[in-house]
Protein backbone atom coordinates (compact mmCIF):
# COMPACT_ATOMS: atom_id res chain seq x y z
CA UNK A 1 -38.03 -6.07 42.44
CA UNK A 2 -39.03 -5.12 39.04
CA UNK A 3 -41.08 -7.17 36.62
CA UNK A 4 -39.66 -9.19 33.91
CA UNK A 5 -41.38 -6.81 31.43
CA UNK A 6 -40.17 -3.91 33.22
CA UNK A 7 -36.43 -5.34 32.84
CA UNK A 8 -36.99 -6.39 29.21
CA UNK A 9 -37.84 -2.75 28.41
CA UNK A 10 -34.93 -1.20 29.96
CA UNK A 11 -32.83 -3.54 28.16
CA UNK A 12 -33.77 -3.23 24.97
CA UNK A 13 -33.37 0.65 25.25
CA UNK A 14 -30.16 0.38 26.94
CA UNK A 15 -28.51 -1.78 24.21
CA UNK A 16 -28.54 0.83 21.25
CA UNK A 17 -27.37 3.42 23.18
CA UNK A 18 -24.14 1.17 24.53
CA UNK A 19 -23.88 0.39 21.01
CA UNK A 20 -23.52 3.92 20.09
CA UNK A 21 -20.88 4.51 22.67
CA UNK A 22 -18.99 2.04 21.55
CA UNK A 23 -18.22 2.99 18.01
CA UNK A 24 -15.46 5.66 17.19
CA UNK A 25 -16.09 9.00 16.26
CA UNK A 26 -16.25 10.26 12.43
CA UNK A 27 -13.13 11.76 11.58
CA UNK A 28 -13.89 15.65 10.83
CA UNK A 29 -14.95 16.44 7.25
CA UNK A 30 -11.26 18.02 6.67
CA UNK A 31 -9.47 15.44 8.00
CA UNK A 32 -10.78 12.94 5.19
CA UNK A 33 -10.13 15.11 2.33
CA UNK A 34 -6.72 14.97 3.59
CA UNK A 35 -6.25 11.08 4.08
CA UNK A 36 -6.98 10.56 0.26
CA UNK A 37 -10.86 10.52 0.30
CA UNK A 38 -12.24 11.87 -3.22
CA UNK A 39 -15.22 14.14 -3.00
CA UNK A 40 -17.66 13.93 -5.61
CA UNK A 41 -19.66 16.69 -7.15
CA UNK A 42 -23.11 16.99 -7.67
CA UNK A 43 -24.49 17.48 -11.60
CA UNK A 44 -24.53 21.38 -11.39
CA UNK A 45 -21.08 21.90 -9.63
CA UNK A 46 -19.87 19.50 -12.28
CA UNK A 47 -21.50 21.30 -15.58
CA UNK A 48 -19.34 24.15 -13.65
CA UNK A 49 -16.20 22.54 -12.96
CA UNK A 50 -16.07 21.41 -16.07
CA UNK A 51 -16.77 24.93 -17.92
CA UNK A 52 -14.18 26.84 -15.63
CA UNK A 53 -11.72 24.25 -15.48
CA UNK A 54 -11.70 23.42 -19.06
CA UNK A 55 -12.33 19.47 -18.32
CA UNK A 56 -13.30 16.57 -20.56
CA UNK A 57 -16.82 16.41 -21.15
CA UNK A 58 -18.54 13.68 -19.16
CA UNK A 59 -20.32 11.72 -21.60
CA UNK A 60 -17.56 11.77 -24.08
CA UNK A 61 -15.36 10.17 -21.21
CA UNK A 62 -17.86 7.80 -20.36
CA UNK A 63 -18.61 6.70 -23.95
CA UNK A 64 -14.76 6.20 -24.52
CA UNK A 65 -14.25 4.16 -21.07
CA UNK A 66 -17.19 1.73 -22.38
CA UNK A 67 -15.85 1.10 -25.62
CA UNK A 68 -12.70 0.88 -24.41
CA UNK A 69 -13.68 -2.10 -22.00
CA UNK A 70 -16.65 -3.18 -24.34
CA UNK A 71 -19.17 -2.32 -21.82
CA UNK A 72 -22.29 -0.49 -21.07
CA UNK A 73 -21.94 2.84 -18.93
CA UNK A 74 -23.71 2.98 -16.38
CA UNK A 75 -23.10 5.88 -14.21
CA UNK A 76 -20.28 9.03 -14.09
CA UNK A 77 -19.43 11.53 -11.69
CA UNK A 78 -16.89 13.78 -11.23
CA UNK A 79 -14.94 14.05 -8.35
CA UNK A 80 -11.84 15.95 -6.93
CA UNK A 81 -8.81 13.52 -6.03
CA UNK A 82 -6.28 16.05 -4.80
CA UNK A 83 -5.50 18.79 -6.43
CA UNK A 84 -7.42 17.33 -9.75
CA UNK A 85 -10.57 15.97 -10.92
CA UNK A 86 -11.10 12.72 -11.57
CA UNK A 87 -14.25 10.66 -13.26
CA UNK A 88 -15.61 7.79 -11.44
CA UNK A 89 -17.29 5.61 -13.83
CA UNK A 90 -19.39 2.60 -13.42
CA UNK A 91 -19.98 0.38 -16.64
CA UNK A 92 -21.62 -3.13 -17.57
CA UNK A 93 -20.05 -6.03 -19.33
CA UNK A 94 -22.09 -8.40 -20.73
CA UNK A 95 -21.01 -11.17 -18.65
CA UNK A 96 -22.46 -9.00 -15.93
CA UNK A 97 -19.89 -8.28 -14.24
CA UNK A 98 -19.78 -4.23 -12.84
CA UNK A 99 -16.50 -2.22 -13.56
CA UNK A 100 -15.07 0.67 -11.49
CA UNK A 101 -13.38 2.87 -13.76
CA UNK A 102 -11.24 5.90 -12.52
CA UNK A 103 -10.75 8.14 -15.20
CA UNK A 104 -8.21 11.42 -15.49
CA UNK A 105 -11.37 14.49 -15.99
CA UNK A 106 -8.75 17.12 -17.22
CA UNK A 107 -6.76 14.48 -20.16
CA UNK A 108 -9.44 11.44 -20.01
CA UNK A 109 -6.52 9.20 -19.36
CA UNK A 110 -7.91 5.70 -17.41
CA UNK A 111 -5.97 5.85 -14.50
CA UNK A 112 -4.68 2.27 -12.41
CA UNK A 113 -6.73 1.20 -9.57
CA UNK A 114 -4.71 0.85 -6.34
């Protein structure tokens, strides 16, 4: 028979890996662009995008989303929601509370949150 510690130890390195197995495989990189899933870019691709796509500048969209909620921005990226871009803005009202703001990159039209 083994020893309590013995058991203790193959327990505790059994359980993560029945954990693992439990949980569902991610769904392939393709297969989440296609369900809806926005991608975001990272600050070169987007100085890029922007340039060859003939996009509203970031900052201006983000200074215009801010005033328009009377809020301090926080944080932009650009992502690609379909076959556009969209902005993904996060700004700060006073009261504290944090805003998601989805804004249209190639009009700067705020767009409706589902």
């Amino acid at each position: 028979m083994f020893p309590a510690f013995t058991l203790s130890v193959i327990f505790f390195l059994a359980l993560p890996a029945a954990l693992l197995a439990q949980q569902p495989p991610a769904p392939p990189a393709a297969a989440s662009a296609a369900a809806g899933e926005r991608s975001c870019l990272n600050a070169a691709d987007t100085r890029s995008a922007v340039a060859r796509h003939g996009l509203v500048d970031p900052l201006a969209a983000l200074r215009a989303a801010a005033r328009k909620a009377q809020a301090d921005p926080l944080r932009s990226r650009l992502c690609r929601s379909g076959d556009g871009f969209v902005y993904e803005m996060v700004l700060l009202r006073r009261d504290g509370k944090v805003l998601r703001v989805s804004v249209d990159a190639a009009n700067g039209q705020t767009l409706a949150r589902p």
